[in-house]
PDB file of N, CA and C in Angstrom:
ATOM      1  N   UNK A   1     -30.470   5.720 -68.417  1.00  0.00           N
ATOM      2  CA  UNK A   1     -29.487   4.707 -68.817  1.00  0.00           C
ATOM      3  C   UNK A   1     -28.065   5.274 -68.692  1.00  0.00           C
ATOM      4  N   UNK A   2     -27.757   6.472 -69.079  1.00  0.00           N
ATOM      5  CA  UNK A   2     -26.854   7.050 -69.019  1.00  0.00           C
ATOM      6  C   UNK A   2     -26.018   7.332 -67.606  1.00  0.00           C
ATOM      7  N   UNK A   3     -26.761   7.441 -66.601  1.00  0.00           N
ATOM      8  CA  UNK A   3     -26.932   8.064 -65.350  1.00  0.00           C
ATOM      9  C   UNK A   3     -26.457   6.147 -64.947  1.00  0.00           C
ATOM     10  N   UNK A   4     -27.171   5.721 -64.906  1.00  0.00           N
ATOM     11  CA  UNK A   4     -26.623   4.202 -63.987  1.00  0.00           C
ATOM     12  C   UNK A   4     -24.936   4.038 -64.682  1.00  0.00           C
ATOM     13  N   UNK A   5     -24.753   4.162 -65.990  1.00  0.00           N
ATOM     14  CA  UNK A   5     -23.215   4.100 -66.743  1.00  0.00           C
ATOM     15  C   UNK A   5     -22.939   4.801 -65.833  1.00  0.00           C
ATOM     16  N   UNK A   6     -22.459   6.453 -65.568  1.00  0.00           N
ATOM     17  CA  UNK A   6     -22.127   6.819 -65.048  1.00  0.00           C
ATOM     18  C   UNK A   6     -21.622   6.595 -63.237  1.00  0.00           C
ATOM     19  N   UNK A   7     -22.822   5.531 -62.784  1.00  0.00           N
ATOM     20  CA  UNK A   7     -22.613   5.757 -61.085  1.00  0.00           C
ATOM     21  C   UNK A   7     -21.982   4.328 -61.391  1.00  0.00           C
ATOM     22  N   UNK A   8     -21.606   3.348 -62.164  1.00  0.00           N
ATOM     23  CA  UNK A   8     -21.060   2.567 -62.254  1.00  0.00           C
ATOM     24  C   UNK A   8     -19.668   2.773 -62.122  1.00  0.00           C
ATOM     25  N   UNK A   9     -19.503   3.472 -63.483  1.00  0.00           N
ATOM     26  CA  UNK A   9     -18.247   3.951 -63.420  1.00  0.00           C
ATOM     27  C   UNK A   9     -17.429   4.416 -62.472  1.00  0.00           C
ATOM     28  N   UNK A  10     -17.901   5.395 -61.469  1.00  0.00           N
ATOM     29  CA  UNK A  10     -18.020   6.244 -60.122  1.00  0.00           C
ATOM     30  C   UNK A  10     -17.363   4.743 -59.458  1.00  0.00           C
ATOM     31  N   UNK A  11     -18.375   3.975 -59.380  1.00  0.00           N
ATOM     32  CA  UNK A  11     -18.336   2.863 -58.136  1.00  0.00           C
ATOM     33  C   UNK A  11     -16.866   2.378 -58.788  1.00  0.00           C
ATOM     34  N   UNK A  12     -16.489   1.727 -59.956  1.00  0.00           N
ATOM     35  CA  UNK A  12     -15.334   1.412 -60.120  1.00  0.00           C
ATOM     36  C   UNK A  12     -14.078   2.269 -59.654  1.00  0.00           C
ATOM     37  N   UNK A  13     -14.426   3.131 -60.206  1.00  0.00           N
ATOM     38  CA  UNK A  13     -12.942   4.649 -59.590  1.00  0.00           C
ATOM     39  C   UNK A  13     -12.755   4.306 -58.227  1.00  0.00           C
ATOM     40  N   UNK A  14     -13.740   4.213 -57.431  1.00  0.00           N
ATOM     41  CA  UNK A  14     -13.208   4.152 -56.113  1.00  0.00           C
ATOM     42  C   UNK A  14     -13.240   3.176 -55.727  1.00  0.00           C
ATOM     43  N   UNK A  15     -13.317   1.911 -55.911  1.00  0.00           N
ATOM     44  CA  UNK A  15     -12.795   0.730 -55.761  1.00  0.00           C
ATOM     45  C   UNK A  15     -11.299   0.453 -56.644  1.00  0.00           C
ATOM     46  N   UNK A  16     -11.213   1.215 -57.633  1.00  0.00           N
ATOM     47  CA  UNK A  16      -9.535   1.156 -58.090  1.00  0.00           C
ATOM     48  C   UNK A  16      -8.757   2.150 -57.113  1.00  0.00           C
ATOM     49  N   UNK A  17      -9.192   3.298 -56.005  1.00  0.00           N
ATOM     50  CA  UNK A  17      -8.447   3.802 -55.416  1.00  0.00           C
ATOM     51  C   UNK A  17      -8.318   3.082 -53.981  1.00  0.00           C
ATOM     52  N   UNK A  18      -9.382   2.604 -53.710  1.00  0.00           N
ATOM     53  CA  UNK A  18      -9.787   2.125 -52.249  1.00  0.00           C
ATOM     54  C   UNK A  18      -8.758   0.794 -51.996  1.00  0.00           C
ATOM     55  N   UNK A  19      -9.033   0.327 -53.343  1.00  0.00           N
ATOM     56  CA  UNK A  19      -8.045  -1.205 -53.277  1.00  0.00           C
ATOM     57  C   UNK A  19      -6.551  -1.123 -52.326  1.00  0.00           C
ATOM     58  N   UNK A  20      -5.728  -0.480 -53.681  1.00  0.00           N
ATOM     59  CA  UNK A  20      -4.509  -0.347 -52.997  1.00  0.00           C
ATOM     60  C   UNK A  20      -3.964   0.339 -51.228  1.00  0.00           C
ATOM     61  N   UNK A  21      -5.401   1.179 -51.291  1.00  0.00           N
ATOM     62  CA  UNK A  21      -5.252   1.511 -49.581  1.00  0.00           C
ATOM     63  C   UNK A  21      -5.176   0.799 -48.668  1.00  0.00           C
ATOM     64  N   UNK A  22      -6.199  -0.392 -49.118  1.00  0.00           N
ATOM     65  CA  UNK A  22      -6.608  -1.441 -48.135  1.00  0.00           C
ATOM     66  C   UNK A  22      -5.453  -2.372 -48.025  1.00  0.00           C
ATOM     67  N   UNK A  23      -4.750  -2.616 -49.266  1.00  0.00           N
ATOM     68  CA  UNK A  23      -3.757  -3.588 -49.658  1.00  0.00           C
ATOM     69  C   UNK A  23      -2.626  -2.719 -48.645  1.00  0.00           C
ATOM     70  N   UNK A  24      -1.902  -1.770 -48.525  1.00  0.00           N
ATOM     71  CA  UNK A  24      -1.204  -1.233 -47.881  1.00  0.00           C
ATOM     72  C   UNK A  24      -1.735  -1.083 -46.080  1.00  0.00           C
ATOM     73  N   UNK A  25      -3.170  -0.915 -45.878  1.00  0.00           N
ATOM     74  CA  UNK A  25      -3.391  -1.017 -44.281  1.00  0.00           C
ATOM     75  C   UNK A  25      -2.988  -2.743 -43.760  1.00  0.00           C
ATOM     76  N   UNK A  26      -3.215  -3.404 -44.721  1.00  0.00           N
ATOM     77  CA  UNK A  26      -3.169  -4.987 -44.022  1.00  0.00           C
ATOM     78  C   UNK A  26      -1.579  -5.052 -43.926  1.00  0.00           C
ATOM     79  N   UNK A  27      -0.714  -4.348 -45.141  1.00  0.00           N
ATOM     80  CA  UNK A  27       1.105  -4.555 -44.798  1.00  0.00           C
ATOM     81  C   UNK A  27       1.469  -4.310 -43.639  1.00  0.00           C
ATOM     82  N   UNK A  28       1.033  -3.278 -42.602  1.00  0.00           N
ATOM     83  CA  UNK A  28       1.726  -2.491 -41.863  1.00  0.00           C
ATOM     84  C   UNK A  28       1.118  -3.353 -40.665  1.00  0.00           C
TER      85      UNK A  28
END
């Protein structure tokens, strides 16, 4: 149970970093 919290969490982090990348490749 602990372990799925965890890769959740994981999956969020890099969708809060991935976002703004993507948001900046479509500006240019």
């Amino acid at each position: 149970m602990l372990l799925m919290l965890q890769m959740r969490l994981k999956k969020i982090d890099m969708l809060m970093i991935a976002t703004p990348f993507l948001k900046m490749l479509r500006n240019h």
